[in-house]
N, C-alpha and C. Protein backbone atom coordinates (compact mmCIF):
# COMPACT_ATOMS: atom_id res chain seq x y z
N UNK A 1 -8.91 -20.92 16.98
CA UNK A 1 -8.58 -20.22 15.76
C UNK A 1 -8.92 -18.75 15.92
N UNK A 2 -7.60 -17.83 15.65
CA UNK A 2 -7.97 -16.31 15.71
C UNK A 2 -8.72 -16.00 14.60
N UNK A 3 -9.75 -14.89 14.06
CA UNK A 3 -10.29 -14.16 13.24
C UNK A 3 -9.80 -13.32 13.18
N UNK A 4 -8.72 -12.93 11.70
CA UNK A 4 -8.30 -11.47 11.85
C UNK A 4 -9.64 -10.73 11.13
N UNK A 5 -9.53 -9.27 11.41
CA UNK A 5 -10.71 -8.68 10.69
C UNK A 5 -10.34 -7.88 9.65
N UNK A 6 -10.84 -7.43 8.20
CA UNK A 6 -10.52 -6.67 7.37
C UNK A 6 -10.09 -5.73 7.56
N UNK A 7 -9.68 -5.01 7.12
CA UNK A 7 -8.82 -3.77 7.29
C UNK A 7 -9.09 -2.73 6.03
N UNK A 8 -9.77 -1.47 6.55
CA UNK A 8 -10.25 -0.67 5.55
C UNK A 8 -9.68 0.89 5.01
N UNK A 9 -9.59 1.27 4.59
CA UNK A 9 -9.23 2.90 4.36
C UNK A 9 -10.43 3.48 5.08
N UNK A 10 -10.12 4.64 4.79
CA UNK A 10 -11.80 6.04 5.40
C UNK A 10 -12.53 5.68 4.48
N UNK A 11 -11.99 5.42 3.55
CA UNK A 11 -14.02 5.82 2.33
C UNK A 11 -14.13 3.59 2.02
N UNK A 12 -13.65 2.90 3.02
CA UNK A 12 -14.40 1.69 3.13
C UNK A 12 -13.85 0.61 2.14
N UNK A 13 -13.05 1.38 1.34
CA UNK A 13 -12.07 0.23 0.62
C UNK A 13 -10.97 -0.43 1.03
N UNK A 14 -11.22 -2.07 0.81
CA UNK A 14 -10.82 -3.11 1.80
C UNK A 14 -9.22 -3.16 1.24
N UNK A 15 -8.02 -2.96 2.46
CA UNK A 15 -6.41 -3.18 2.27
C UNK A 15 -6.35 -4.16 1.91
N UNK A 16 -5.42 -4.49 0.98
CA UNK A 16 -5.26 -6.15 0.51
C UNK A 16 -3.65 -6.10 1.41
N UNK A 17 -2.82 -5.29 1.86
CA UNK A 17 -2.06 -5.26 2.48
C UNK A 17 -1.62 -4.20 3.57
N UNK A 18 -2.54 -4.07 4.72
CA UNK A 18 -2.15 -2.70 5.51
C UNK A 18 -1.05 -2.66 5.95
N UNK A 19 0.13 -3.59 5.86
CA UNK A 19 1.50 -3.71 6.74
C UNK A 19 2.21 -3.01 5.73
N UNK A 20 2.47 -3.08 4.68
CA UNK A 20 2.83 -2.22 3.49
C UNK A 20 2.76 -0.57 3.21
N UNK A 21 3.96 -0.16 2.96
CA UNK A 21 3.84 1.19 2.83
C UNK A 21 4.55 1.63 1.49
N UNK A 22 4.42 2.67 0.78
CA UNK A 22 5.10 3.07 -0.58
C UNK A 22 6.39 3.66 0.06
N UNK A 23 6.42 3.67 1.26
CA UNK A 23 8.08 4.51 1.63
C UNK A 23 8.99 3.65 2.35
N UNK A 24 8.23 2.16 1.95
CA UNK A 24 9.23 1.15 2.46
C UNK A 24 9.73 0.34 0.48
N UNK A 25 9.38 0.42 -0.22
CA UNK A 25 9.49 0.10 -1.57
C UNK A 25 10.52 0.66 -2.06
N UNK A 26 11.88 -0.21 -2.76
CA UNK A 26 12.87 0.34 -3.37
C UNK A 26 12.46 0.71 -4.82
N UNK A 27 11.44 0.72 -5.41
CA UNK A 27 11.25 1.28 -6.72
C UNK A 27 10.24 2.89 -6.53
N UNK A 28 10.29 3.28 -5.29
CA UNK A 28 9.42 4.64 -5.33
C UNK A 28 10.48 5.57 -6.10
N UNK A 29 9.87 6.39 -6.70
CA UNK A 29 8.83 6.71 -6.82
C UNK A 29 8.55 5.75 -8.16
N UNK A 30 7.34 5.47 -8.34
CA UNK A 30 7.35 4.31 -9.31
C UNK A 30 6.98 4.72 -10.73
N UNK A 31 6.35 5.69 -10.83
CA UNK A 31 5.83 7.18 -12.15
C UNK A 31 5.97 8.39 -11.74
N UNK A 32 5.70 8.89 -13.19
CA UNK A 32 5.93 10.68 -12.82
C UNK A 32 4.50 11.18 -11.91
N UNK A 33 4.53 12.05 -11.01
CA UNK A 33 3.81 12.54 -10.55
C UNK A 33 3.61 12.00 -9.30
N UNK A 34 4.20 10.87 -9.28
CA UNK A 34 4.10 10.21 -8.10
C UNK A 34 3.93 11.40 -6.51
N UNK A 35 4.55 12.31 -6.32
CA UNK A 35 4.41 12.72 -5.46
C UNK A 35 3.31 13.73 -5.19
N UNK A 36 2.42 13.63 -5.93
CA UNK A 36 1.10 14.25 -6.06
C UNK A 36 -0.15 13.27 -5.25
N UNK A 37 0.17 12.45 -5.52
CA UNK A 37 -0.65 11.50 -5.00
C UNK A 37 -0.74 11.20 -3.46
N UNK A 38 -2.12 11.15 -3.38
CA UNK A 38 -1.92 10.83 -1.53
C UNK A 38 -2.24 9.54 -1.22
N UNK A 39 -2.79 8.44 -1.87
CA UNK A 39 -2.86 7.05 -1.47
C UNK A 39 -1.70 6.43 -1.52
N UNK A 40 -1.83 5.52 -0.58
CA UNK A 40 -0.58 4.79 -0.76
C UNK A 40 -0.67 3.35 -1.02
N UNK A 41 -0.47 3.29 -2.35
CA UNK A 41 -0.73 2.03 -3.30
C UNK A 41 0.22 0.77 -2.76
N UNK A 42 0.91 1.16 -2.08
CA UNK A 42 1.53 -0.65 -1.48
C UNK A 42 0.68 -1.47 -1.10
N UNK A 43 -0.20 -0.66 0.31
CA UNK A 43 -1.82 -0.77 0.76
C UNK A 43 -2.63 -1.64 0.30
N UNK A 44 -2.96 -1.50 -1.19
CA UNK A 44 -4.04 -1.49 -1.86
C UNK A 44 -3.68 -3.01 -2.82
N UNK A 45 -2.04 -3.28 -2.58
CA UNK A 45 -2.34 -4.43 -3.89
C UNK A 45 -1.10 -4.00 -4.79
N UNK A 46 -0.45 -2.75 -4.46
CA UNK A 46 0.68 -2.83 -5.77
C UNK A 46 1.33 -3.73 -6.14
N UNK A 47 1.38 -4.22 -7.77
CA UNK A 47 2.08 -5.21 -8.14
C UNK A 47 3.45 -4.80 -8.56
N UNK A 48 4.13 -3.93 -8.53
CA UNK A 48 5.38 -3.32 -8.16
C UNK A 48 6.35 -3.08 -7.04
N UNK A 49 5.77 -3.37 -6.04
CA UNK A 49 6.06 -3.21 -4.52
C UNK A 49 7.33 -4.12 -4.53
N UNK A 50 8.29 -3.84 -4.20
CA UNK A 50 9.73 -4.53 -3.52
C UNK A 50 10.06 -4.32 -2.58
N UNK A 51 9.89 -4.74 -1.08
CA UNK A 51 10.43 -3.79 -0.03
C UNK A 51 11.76 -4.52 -0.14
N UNK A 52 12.27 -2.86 0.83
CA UNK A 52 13.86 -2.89 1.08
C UNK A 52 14.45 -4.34 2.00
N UNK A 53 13.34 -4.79 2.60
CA UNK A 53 13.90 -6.35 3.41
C UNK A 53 14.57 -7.15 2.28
């Protein structure tokens, strides 16, 4: 049995999805301001996320 290992950002908060990106999602930008922002919430758990597959 493999062990995959967590997968973290820089400041140690754990990816609930690192294969995920906000510039693979057909609903970006998903709010206003969106492009202000530098995390990328696909990452993290977005419950909005649709990828283009």
């Amino acid at each position: 049995m493999k062990i995959i290992g967590i997968q973290k950002d820089r400041f140690g908060v754990k990816l609930k999805y690192p294969n995920r990106s906000c510039k693979d999602c057909i609903k970006r930008p998903c709010f206003k301001g969106f492009n202000l922002c530098v995390s990328d919430f696909a990452k993290y758990g977005c419950i909005y996320y649709k990828d283009h597959k």
